[in-house]
C-alpha atoms as a PDB file:
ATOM      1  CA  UNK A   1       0.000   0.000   0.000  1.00  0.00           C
ATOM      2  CA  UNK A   2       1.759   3.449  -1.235  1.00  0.00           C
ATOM      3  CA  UNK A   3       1.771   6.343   1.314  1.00  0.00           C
ATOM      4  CA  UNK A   4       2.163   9.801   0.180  1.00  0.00           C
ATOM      5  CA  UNK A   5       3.894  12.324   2.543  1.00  0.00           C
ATOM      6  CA  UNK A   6       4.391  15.765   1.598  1.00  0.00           C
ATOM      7  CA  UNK A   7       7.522  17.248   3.054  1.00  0.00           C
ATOM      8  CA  UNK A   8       8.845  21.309   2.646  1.00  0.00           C
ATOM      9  CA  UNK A   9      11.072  23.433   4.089  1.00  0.00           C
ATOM     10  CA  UNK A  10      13.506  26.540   3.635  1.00  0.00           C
ATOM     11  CA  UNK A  11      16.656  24.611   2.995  1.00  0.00           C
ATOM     12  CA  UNK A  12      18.299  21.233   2.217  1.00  0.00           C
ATOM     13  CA  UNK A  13      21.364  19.763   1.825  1.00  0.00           C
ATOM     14  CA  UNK A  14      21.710  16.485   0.505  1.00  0.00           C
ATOM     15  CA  UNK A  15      25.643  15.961   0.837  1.00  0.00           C
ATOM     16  CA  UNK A  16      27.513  14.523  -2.536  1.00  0.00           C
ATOM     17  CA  UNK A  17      30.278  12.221  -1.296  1.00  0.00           C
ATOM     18  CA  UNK A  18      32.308  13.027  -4.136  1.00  0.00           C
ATOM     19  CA  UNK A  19      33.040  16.213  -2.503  1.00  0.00           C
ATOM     20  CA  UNK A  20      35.253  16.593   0.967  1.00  0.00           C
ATOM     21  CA  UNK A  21      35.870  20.181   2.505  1.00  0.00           C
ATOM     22  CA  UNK A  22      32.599  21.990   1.629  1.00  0.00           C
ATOM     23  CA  UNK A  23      29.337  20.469   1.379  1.00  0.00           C
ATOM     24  CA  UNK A  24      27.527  20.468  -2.274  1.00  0.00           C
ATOM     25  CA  UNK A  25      23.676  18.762  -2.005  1.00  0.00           C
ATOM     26  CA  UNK A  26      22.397  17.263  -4.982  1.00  0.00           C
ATOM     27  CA  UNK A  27      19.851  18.540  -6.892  1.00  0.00           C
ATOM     28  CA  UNK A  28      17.280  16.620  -5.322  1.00  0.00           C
ATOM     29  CA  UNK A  29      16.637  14.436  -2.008  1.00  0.00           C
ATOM     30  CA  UNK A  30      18.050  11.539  -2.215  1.00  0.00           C
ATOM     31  CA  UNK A  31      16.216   8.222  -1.390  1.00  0.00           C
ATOM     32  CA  UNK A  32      18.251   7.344   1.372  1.00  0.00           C
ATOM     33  CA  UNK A  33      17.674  10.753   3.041  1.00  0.00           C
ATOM     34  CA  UNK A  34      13.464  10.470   2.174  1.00  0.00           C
ATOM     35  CA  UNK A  35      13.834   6.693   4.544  1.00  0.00           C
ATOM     36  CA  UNK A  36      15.664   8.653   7.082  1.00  0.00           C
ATOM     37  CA  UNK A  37      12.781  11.192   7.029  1.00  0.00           C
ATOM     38  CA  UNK A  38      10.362   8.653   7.326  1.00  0.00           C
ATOM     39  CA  UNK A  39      12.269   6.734   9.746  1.00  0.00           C
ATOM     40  CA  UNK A  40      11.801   9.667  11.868  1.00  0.00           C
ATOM     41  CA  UNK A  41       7.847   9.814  11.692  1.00  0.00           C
ATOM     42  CA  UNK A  42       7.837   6.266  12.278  1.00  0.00           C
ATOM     43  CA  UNK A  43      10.089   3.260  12.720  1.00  0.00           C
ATOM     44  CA  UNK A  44       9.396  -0.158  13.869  1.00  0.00           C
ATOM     45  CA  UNK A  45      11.294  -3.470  13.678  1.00  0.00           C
ATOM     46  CA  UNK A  46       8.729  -5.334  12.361  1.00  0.00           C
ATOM     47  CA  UNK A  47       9.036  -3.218   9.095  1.00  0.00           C
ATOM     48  CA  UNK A  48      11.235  -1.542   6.718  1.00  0.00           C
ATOM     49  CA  UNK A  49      10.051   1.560   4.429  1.00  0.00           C
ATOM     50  CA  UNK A  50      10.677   1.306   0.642  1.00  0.00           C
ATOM     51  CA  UNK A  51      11.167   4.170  -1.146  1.00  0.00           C
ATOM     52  CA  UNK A  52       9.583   4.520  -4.302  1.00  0.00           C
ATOM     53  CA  UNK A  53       9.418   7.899  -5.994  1.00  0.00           C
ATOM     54  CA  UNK A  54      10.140  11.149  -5.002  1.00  0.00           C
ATOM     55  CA  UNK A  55       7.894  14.460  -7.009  1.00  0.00           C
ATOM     56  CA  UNK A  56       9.596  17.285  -6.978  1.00  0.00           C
ATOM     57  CA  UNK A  57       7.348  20.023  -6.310  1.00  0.00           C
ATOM     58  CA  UNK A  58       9.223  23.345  -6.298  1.00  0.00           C
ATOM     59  CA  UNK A  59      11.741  24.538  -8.584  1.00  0.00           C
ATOM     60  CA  UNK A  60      15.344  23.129  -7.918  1.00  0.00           C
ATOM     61  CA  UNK A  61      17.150  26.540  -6.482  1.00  0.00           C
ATOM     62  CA  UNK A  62      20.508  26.424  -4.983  1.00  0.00           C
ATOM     63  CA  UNK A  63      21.796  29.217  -2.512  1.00  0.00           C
ATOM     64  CA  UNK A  64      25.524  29.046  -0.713  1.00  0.00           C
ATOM     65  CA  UNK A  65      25.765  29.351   2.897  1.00  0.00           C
ATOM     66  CA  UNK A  66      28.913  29.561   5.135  1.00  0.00           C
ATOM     67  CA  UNK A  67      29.010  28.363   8.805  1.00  0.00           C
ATOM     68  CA  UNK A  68      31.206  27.963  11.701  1.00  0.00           C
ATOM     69  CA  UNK A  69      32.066  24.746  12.893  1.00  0.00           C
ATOM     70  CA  UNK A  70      34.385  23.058  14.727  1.00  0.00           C
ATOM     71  CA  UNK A  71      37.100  20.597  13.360  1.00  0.00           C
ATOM     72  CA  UNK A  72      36.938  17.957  16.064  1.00  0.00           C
ATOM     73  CA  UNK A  73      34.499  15.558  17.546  1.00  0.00           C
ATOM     74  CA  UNK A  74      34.449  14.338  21.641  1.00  0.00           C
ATOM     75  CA  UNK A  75      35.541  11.103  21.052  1.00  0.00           C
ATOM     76  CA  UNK A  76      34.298   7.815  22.645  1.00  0.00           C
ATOM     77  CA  UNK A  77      37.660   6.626  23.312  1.00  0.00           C
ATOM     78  CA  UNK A  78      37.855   9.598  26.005  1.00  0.00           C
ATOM     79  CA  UNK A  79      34.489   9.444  27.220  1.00  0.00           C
ATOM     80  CA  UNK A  80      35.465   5.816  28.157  1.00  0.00           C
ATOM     81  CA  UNK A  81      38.986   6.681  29.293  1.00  0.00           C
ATOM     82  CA  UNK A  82      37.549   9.194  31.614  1.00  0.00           C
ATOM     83  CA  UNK A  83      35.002   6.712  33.110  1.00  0.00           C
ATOM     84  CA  UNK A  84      37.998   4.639  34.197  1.00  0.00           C
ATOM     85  CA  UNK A  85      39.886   7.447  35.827  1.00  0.00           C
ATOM     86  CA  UNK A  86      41.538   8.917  32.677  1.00  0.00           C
ATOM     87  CA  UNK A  87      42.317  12.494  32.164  1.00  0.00           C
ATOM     88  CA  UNK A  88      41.023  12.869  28.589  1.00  0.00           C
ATOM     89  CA  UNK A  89      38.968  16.151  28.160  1.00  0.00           C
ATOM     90  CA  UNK A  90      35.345  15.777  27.069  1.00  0.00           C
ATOM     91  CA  UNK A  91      34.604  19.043  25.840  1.00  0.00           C
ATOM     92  CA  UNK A  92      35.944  21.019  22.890  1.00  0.00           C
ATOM     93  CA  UNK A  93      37.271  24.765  22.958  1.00  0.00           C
ATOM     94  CA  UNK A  94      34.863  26.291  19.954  1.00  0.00           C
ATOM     95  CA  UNK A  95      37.150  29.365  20.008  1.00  0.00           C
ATOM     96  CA  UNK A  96      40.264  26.742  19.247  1.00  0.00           C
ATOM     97  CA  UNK A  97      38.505  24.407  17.063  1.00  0.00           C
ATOM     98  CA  UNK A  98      36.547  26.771  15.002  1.00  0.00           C
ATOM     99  CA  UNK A  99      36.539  26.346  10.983  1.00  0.00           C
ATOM    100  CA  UNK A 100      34.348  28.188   8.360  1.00  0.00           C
ATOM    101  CA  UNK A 101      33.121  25.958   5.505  1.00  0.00           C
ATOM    102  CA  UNK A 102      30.632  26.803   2.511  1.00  0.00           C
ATOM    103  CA  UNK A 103      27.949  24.756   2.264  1.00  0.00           C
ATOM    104  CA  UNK A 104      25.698  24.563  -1.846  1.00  0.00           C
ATOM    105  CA  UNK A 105      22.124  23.781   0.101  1.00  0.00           C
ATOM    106  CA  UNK A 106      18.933  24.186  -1.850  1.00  0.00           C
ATOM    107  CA  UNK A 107      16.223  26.573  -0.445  1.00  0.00           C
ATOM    108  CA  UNK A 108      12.608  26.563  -0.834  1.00  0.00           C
ATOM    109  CA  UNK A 109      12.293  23.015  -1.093  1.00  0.00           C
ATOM    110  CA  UNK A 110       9.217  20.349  -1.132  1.00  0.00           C
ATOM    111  CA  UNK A 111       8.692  16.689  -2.246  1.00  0.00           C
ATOM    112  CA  UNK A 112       6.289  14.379  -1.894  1.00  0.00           C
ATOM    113  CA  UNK A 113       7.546  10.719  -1.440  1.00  0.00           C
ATOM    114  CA  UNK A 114       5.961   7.962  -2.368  1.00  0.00           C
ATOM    115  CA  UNK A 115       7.119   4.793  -0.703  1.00  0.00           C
ATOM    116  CA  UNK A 116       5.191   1.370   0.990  1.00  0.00           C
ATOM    117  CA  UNK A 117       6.831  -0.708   3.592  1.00  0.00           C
ATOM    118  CA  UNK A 118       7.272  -4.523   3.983  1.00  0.00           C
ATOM    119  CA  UNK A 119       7.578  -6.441   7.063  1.00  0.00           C
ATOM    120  CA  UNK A 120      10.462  -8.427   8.460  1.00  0.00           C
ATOM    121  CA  UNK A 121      10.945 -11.055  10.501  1.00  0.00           C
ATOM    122  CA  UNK A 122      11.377  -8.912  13.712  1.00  0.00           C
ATOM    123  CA  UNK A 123       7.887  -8.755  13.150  1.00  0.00           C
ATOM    124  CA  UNK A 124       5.872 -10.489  16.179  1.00  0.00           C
ATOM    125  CA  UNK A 125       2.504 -11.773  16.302  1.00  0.00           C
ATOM    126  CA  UNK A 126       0.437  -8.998  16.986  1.00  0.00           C
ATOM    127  CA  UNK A 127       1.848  -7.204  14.015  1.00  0.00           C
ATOM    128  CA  UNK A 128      -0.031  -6.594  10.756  1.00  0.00           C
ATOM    129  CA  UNK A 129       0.209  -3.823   7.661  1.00  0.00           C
ATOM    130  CA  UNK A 130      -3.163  -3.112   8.903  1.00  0.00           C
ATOM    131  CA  UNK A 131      -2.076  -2.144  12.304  1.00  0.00           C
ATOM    132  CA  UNK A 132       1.402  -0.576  11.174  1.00  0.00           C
ATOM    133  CA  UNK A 133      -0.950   1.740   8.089  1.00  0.00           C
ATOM    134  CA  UNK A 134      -3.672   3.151  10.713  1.00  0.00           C
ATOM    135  CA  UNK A 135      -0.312   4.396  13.211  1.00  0.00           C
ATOM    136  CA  UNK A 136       1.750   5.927  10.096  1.00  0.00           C
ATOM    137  CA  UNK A 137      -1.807   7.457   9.019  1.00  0.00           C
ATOM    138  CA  UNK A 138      -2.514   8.717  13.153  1.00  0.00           C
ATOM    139  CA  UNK A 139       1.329  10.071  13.735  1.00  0.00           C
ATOM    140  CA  UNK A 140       1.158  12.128  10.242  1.00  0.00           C
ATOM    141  CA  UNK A 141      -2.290  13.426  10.895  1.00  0.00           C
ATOM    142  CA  UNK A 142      -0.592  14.621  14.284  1.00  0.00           C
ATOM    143  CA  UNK A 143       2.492  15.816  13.395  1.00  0.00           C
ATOM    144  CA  UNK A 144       4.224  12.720  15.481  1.00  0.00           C
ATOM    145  CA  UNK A 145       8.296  12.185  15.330  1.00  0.00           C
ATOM    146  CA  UNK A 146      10.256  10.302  17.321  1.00  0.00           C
ATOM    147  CA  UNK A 147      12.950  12.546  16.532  1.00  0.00           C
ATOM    148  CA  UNK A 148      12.824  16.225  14.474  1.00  0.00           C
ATOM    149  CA  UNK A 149      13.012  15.187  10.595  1.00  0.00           C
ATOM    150  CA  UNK A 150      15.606  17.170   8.312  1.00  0.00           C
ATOM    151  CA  UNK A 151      17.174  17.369   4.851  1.00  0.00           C
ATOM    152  CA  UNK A 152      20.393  16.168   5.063  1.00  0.00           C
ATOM    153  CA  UNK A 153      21.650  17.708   8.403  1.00  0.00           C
ATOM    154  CA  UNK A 154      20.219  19.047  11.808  1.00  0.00           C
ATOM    155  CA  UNK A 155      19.512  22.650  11.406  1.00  0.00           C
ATOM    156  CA  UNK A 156      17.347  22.251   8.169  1.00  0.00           C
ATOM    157  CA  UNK A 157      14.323  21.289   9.192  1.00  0.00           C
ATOM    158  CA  UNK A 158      12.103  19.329   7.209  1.00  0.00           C
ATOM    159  CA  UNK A 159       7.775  20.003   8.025  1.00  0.00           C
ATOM    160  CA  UNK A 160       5.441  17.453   6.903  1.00  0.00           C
ATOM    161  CA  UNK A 161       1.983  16.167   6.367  1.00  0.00           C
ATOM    162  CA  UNK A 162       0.153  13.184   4.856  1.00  0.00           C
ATOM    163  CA  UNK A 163      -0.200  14.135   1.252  1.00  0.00           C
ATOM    164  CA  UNK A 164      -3.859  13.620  -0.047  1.00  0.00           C
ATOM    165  CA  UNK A 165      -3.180  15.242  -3.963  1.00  0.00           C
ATOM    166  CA  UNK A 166       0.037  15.806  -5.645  1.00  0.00           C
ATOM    167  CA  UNK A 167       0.798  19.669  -6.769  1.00  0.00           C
ATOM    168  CA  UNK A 168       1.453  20.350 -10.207  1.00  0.00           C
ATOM    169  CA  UNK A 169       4.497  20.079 -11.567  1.00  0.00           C
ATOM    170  CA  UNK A 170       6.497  23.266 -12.485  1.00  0.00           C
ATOM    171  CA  UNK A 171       6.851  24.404 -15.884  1.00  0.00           C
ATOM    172  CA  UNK A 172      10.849  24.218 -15.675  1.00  0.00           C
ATOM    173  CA  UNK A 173      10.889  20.415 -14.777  1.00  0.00           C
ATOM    174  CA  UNK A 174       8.600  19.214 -17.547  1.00  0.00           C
ATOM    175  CA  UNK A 175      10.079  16.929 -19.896  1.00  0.00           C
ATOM    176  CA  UNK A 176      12.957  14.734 -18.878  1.00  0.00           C
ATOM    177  CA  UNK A 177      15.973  16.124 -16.828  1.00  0.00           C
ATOM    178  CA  UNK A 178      19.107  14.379 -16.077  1.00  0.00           C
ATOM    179  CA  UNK A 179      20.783  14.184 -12.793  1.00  0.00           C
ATOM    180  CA  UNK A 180      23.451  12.131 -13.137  1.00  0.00           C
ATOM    181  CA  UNK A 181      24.610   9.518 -10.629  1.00  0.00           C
ATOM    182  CA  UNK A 182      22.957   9.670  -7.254  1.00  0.00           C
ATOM    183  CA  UNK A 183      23.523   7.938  -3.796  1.00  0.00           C
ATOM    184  CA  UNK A 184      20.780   4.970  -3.820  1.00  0.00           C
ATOM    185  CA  UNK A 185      21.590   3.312  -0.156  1.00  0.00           C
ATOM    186  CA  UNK A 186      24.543   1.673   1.452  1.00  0.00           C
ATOM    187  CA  UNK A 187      24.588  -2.148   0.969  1.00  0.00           C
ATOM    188  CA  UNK A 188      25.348  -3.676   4.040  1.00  0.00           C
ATOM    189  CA  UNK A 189      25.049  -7.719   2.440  1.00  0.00           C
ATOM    190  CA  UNK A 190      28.835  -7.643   3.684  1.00  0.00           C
ATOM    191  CA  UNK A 191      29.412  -6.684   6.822  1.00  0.00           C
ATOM    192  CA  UNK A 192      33.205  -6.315   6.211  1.00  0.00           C
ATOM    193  CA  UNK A 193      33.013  -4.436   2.919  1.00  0.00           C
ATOM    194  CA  UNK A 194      30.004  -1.804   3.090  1.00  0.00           C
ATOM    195  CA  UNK A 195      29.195  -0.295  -0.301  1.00  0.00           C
ATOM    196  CA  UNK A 196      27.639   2.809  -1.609  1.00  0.00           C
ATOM    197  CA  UNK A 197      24.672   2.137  -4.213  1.00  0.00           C
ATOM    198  CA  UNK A 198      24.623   4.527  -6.761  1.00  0.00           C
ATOM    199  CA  UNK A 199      22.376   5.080  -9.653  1.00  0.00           C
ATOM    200  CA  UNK A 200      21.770   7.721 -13.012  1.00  0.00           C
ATOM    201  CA  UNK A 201      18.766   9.518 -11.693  1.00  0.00           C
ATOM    202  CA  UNK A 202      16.110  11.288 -14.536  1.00  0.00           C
ATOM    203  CA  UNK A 203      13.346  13.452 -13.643  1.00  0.00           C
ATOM    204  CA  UNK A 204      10.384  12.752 -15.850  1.00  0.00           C
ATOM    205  CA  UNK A 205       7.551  15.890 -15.310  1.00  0.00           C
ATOM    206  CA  UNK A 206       9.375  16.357 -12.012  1.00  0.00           C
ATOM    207  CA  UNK A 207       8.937  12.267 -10.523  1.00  0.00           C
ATOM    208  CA  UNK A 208      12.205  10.800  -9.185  1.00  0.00           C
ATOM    209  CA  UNK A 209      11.359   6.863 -10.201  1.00  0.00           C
ATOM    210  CA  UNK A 210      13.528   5.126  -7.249  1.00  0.00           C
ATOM    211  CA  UNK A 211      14.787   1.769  -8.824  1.00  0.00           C
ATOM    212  CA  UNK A 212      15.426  -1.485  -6.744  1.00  0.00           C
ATOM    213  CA  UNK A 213      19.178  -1.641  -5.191  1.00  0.00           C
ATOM    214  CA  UNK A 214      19.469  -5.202  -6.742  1.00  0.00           C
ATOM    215  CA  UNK A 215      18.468  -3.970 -10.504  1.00  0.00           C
ATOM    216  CA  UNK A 216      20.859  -3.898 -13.170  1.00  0.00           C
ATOM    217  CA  UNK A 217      20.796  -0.068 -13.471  1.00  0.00           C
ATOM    218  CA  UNK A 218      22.727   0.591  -9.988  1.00  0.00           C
ATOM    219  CA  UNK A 219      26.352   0.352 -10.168  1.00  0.00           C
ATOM    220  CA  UNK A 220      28.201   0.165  -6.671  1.00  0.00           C
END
């Protein structure tokens, strides 16, 4: 069964990996980031969400931004060490550590993904796609997260409702569009040897068609 979400917001940044220093997004949300977003609404064991088209609803506008931030992390490894009596410092001096990196984000941004979920076999007894529809349908209707949903990182904030008709598509994304290669998911099969899945996205009247990570078309 295909839920619709509709999902907007002032800016996004969907990160290419290709790039290290400063942060480019892609021209569009990627699938990976629309599960994360959904994954936020609602996640459960017993399921996994599918992704399986994204409509892009808004003109694709980029705008640069440039941020402080800091070059270091608290790491684990001291947080530990200083549970066993170590010295390690578990805070960071901003004034010390501070860096200022441009960031290509898109602004005025809203999609509407289309994705179903299967169940898995963390699934118990008492669990049903019945059951699991009417509680996605309840926490969208009420604005429910388990966590604040973004594009791409923290401090762009991603709003969102259940989507009952798609907008029009804008005049500048009819036709076909190509994107190039985009992140599909990580493949996690192998443990030991993680992979990126990539594949060539097209926008067709502004629909992102999501393929399977198994097809021929992804490369990884």
């Amino acid at each position: 069964m295909s839920i619709l979400v509709e999902v907007w917001g002032d800016y996004a940044c969907f990160s290419r990996p290709e790039m290290k220093v400063e942060r480019v997004s892609y021209d569009v949300m990627t699938p990976s980031a629309a599960r994360g977003l959904l994954e936020a609404i609602y996640w459960h064991p017993g399921m996994r969400w599918i992704i399986d088209s994204i409509v892009v609803c808004n003109p694709i506008r980029f705008t640069n931004i440039r941020r402080n931030e800091v070059t270091d992390v608290v790491l684990t490894s001291s947080a530990l060490s200083a549970m066993n009596g170590g010295k390690d410092p578990l805070y960071l001096i901003a004034s010390e550590k501070i860096a200022q990196r441009a960031t290509m984000a898109l602004r005025d941004v809203r999609y509407v993904i289309n994705a179903h979920f299967v169940m898995t076999d963390k699934a118990n007894a008492t669990d049903s796609e019945g059951k699991f529809c009417d509680i996605i349908r309840r926490r969208l209707k009420k604005g429910q997260t388990y966590h604040q949903p973004c594009f791409g990182t923290r401090e762009f904030i991603a709003h969102f409702k259940q989507c009952d008709s798609i907008p029009e598509c804008p005049e500048e994304l009819r036709g076909e569009k190509d994107l190039g290669w985009i992140l599909l998911d990580m493949d996690y099969s192998d443990k030991e040897d993680i992979k990126p899945v990539f594949f060539r996205a097209v926008l067709h009247d502004g629909v992102l068609t999501v393929p399977d990570p198994k097809s021929e078309v992804t490369v990884r």
